[in-house]
PDB file of N, CA and C in Angstrom:
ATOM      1  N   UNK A   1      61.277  20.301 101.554  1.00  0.00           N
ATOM      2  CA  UNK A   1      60.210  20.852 102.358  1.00  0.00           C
ATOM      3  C   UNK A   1      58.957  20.019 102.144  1.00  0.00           C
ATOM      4  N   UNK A   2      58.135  19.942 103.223  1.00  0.00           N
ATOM      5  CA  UNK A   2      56.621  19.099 103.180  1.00  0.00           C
ATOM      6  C   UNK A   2      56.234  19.803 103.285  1.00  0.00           C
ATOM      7  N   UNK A   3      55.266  20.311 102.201  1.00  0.00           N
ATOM      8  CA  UNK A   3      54.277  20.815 102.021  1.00  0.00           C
ATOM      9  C   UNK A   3      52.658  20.578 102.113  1.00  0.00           C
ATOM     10  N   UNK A   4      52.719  18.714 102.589  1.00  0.00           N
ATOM     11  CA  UNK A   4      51.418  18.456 102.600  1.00  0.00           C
ATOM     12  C   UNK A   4      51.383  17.747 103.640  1.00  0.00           C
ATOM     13  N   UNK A   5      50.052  17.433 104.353  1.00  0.00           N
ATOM     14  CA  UNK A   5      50.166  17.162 105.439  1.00  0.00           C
ATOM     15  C   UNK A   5      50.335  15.021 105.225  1.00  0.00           C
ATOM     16  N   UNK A   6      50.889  14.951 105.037  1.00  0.00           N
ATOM     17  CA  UNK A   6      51.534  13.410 104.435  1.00  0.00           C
ATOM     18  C   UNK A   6      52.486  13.158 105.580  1.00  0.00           C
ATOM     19  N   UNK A   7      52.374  11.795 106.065  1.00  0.00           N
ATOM     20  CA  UNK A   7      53.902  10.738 106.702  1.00  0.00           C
ATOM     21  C   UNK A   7      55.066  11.297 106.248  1.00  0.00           C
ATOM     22  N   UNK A   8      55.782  11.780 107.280  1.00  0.00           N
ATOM     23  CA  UNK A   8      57.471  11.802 106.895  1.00  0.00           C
ATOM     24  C   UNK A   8      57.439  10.695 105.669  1.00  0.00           C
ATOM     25  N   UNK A   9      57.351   9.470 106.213  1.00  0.00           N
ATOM     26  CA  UNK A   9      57.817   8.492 105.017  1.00  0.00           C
ATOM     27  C   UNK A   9      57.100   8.596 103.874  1.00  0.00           C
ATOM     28  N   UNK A  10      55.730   8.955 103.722  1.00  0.00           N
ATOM     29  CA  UNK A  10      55.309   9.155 102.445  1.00  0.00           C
ATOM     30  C   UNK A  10      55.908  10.370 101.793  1.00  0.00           C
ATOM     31  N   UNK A  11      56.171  11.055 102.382  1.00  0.00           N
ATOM     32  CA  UNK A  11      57.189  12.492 101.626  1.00  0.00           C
ATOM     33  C   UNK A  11      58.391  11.806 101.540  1.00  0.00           C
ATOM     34  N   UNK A  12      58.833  10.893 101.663  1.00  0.00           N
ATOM     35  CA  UNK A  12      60.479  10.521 101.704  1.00  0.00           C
ATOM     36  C   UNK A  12      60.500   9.940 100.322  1.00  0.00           C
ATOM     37  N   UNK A  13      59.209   9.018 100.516  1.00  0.00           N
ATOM     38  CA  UNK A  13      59.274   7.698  98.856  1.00  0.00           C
ATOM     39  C   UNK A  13      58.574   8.581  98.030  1.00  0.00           C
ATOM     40  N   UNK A  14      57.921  10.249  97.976  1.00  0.00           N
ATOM     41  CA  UNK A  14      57.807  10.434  96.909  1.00  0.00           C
ATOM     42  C   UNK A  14      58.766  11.898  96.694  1.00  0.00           C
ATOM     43  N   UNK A  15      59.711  12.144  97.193  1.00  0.00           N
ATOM     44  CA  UNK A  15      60.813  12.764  96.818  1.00  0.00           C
ATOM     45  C   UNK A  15      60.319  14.060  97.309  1.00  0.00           C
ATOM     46  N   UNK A  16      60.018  14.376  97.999  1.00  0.00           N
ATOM     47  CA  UNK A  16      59.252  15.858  98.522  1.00  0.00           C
ATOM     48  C   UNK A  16      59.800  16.053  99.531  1.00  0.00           C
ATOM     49  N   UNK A  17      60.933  15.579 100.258  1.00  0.00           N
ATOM     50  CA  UNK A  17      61.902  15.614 100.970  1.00  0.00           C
ATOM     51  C   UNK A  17      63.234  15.260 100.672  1.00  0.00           C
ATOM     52  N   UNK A  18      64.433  16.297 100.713  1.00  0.00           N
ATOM     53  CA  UNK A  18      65.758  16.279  99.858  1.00  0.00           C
ATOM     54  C   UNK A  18      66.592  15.944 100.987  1.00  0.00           C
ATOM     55  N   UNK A  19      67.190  14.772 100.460  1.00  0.00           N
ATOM     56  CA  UNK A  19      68.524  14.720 102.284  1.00  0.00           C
ATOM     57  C   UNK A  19      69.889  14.664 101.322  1.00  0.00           C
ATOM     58  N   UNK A  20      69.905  15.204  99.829  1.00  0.00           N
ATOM     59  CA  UNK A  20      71.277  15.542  99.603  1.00  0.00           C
ATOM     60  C   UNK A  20      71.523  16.125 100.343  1.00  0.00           C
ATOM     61  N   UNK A  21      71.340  17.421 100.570  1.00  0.00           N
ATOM     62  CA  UNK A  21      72.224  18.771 101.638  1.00  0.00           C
ATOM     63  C   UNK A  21      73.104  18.407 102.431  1.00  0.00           C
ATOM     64  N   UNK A  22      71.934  17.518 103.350  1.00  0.00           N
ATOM     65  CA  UNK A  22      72.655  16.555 104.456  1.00  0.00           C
ATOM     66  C   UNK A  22      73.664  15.898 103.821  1.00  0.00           C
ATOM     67  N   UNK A  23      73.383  15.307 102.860  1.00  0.00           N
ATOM     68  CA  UNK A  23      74.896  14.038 102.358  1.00  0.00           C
ATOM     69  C   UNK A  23      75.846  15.016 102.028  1.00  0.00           C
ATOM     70  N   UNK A  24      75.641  16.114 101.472  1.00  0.00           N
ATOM     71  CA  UNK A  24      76.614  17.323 101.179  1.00  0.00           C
ATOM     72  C   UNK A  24      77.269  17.621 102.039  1.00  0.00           C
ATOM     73  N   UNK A  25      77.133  17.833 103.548  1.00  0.00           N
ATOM     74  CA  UNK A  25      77.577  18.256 104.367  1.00  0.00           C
ATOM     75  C   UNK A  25      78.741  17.317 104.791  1.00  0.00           C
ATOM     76  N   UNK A  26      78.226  15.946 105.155  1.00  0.00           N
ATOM     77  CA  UNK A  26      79.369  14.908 105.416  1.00  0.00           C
ATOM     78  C   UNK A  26      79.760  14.825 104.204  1.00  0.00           C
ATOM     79  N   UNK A  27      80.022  14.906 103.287  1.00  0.00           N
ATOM     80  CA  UNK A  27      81.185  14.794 102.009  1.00  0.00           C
ATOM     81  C   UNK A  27      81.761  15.805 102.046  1.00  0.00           C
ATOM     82  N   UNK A  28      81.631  17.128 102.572  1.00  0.00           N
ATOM     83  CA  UNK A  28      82.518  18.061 102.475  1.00  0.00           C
ATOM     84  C   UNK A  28      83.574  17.707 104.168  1.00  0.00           C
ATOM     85  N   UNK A  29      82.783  17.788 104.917  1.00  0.00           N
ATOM     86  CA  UNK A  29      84.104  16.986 106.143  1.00  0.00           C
ATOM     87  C   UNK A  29      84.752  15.905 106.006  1.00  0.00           C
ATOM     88  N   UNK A  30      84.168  14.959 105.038  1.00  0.00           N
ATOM     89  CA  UNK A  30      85.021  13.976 105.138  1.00  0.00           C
ATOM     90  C   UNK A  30      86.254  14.366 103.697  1.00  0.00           C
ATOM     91  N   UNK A  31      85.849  15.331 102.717  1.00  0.00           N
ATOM     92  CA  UNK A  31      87.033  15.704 101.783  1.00  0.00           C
ATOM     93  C   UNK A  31      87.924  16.577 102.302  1.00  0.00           C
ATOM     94  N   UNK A  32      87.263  17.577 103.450  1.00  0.00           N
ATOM     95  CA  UNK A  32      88.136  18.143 104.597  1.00  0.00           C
ATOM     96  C   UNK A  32      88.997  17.791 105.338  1.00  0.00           C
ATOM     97  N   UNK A  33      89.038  16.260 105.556  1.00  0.00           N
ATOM     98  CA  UNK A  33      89.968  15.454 105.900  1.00  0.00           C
ATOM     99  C   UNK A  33      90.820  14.852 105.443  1.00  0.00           C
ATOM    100  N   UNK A  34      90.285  14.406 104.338  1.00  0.00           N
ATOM    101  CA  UNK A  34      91.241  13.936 103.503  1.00  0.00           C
ATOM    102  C   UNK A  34      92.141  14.869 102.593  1.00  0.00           C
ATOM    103  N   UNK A  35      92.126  15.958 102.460  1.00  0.00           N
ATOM    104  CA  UNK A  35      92.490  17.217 102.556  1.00  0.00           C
ATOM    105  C   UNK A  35      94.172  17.554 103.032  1.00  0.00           C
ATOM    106  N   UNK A  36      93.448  17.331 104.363  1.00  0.00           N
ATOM    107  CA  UNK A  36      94.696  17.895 105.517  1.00  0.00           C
ATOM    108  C   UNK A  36      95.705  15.969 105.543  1.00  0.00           C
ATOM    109  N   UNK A  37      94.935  15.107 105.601  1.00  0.00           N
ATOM    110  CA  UNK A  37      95.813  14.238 105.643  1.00  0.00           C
ATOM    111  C   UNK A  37      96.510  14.081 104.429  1.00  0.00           C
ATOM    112  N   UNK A  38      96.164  14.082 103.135  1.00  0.00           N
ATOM    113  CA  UNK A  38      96.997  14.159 101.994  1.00  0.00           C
ATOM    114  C   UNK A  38      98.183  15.224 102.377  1.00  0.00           C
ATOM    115  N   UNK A  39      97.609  16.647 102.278  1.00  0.00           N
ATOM    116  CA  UNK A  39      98.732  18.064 102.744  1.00  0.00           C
ATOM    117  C   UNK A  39      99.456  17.179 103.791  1.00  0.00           C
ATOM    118  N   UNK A  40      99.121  16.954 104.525  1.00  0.00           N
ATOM    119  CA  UNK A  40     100.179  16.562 106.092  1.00  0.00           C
ATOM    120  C   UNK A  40     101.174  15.508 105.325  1.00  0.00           C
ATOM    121  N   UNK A  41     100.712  14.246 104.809  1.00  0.00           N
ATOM    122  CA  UNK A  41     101.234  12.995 104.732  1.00  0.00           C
ATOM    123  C   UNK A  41     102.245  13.598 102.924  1.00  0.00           C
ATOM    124  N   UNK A  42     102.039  14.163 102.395  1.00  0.00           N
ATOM    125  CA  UNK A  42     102.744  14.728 101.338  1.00  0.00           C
ATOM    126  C   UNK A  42     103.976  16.022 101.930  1.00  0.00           C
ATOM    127  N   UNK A  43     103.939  16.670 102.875  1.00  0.00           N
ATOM    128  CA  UNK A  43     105.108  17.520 103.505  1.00  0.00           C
ATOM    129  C   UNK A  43     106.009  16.582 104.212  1.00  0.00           C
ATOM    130  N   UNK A  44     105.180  15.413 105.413  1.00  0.00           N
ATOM    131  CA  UNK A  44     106.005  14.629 105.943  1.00  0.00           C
ATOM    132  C   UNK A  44     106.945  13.789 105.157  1.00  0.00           C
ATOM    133  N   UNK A  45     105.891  13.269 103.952  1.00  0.00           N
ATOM    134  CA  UNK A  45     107.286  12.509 103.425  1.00  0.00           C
ATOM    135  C   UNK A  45     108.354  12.899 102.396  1.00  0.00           C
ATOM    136  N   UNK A  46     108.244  13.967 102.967  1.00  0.00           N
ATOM    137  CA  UNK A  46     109.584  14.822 101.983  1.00  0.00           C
ATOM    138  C   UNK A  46     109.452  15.421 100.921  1.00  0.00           C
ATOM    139  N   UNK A  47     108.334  14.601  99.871  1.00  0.00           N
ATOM    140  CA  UNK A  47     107.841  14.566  98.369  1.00  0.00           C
ATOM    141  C   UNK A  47     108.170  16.115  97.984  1.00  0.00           C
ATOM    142  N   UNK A  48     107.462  17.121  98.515  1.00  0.00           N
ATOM    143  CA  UNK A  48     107.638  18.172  98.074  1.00  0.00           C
ATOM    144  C   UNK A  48     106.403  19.542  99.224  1.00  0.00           C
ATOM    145  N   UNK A  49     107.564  20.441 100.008  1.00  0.00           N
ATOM    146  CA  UNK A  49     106.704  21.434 100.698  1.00  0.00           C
ATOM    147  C   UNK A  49     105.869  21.953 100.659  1.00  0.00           C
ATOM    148  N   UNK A  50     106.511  22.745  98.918  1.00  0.00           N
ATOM    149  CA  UNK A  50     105.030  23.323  98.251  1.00  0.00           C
ATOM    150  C   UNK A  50     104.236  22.499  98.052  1.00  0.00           C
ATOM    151  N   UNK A  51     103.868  21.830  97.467  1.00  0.00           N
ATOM    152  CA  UNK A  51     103.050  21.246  97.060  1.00  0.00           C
ATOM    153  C   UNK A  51     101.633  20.518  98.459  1.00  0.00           C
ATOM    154  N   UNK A  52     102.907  20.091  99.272  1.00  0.00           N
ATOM    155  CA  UNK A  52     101.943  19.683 100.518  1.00  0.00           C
ATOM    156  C   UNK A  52     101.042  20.907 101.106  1.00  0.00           C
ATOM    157  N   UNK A  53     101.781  22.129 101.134  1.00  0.00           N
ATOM    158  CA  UNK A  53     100.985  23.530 101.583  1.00  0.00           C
ATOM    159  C   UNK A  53     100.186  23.835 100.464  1.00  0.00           C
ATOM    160  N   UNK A  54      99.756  23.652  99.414  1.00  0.00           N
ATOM    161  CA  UNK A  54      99.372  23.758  98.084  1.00  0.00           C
ATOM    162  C   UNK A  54      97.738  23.044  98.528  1.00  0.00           C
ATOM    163  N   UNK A  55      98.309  22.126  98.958  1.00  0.00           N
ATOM    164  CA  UNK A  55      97.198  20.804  99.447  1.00  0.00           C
ATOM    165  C   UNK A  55      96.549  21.357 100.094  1.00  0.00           C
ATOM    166  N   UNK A  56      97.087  21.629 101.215  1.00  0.00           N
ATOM    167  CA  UNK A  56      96.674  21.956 102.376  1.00  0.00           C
ATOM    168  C   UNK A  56      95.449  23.890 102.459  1.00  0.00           C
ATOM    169  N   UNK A  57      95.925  24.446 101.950  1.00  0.00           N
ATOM    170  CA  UNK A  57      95.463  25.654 101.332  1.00  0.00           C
ATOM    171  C   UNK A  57      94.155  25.269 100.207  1.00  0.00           C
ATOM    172  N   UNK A  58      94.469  25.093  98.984  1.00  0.00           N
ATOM    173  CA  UNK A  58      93.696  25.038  98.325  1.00  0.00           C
ATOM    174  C   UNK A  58      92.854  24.132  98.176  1.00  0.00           C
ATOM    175  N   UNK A  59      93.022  22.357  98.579  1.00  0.00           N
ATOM    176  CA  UNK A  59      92.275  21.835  99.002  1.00  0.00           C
ATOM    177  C   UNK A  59      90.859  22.057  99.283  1.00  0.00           C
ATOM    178  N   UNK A  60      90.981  22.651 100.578  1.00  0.00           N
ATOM    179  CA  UNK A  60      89.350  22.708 101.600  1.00  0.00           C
ATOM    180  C   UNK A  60      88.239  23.853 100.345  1.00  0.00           C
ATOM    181  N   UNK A  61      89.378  24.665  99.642  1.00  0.00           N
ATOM    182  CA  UNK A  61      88.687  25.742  98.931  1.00  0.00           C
ATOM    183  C   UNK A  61      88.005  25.038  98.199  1.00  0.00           C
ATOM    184  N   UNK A  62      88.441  24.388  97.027  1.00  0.00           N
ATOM    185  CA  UNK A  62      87.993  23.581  95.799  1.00  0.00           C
ATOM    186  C   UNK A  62      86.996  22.645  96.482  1.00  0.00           C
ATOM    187  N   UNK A  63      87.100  22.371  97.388  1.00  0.00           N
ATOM    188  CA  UNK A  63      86.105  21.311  98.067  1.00  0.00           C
ATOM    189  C   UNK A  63      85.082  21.716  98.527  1.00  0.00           C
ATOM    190  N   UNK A  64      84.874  23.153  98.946  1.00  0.00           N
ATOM    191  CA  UNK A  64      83.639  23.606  99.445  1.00  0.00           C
ATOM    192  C   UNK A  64      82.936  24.729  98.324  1.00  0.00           C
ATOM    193  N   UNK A  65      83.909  25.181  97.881  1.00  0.00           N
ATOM    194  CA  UNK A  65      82.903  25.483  96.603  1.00  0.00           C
ATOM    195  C   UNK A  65      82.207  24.433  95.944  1.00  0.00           C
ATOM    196  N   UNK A  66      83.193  23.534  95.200  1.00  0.00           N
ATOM    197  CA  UNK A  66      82.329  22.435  95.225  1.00  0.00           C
ATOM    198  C   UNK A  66      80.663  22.507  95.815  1.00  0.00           C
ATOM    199  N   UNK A  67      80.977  21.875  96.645  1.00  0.00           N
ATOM    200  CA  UNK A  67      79.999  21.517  97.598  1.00  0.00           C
ATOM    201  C   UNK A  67      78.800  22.687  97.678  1.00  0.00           C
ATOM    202  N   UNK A  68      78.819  23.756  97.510  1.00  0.00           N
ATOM    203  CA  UNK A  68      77.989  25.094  97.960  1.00  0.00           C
ATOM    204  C   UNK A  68      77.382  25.019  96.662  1.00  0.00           C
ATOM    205  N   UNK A  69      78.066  24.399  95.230  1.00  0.00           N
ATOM    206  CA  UNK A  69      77.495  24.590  94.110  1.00  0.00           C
ATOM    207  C   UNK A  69      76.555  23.691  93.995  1.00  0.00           C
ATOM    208  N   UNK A  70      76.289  22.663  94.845  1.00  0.00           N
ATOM    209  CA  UNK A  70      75.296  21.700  94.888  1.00  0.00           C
ATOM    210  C   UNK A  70      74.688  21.865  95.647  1.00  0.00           C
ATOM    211  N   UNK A  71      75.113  22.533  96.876  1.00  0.00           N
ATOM    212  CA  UNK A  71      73.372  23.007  97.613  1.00  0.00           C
ATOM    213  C   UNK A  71      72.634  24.201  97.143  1.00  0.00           C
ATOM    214  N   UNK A  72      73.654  25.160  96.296  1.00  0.00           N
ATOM    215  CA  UNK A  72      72.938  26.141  95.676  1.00  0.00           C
ATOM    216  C   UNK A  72      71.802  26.013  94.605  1.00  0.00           C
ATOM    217  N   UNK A  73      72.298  24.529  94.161  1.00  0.00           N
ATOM    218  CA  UNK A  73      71.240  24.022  93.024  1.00  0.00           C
ATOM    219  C   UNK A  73      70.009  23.227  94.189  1.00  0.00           C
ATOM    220  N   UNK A  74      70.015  22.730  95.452  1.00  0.00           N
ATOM    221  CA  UNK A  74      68.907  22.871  96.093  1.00  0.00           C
ATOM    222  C   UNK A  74      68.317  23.923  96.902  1.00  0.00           C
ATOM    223  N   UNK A  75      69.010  24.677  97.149  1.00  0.00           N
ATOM    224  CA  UNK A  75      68.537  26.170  97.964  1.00  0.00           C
ATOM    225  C   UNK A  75      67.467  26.636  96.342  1.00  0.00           C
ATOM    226  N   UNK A  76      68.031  26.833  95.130  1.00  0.00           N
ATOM    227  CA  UNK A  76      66.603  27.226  94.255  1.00  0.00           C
ATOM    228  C   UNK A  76      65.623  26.326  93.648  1.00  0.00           C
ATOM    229  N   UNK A  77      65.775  25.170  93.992  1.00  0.00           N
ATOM    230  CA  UNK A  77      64.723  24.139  94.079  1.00  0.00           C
ATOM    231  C   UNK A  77      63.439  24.328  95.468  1.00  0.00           C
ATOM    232  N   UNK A  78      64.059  24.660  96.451  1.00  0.00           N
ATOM    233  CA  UNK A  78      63.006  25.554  97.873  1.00  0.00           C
ATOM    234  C   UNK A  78      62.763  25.943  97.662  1.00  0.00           C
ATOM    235  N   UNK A  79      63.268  27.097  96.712  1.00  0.00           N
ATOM    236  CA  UNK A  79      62.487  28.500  96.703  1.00  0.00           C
ATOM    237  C   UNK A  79      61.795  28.355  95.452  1.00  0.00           C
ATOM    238  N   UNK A  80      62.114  27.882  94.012  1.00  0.00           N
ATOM    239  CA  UNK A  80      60.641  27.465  93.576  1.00  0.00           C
ATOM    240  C   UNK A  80      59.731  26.533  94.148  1.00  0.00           C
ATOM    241  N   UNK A  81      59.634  25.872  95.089  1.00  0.00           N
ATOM    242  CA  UNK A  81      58.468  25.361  96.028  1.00  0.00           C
ATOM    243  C   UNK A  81      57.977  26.422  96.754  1.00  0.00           C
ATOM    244  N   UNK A  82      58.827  27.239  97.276  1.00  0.00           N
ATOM    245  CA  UNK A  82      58.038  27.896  97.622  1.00  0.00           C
ATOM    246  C   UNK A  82      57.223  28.825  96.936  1.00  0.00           C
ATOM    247  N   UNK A  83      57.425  29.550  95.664  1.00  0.00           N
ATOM    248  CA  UNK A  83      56.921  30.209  94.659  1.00  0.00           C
ATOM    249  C   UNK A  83      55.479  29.148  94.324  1.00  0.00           C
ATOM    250  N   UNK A  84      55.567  28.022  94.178  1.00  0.00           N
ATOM    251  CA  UNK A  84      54.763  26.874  93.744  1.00  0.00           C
ATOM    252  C   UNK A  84      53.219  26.981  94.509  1.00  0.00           C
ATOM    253  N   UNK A  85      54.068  26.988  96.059  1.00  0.00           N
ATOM    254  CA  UNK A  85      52.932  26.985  96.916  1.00  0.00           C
ATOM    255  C   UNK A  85      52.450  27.999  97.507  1.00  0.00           C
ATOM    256  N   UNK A  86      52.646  29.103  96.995  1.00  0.00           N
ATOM    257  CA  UNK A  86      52.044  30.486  97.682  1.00  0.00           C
ATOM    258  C   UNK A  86      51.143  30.745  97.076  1.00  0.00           C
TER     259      UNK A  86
END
């Protein structure tokens, strides 16, 4: 969040603007993919059913928790800014 009336870019080079979230977001679609293509490409080649449905199931889970646990650590970084600046 900008809190001061500063250049996008001067809030960018002094860190007062967070674009993990954003990078969070494409790392969770792109592990979402790779996900289903592991599950897919592990049932197709015979290796083992369970295991490909295993993939395929638990995968996206582990991956977006993941992921929620790192924007949760910036969702209370906002909100002490916002505590900061009230």
């Amino acid at each position: 969040m900008n809190y001061n009336a500063e250049k996008p870019k001067d809030s960018f080079f002094n860190f007062d603007t967070m674009i993990t979230p954003k990078i969070i977001q494409i790392i969770f679609y792109i592990g979402l993919a790779v996900s289903i293509v592991s599950g897919l490409t592990t049932i197709i080649s015979g290796d083992s059913v369970f295991l490909g449905l295993a993939i395929l199931i638990i995968g996206p889970l582990v991956i977006r928790v993941n992921c929620e646990l790192v924007i949760v650590i910036f969702k209370i970084h906002e909100a002490l800014q916002d505590m900061r600046y009230r």
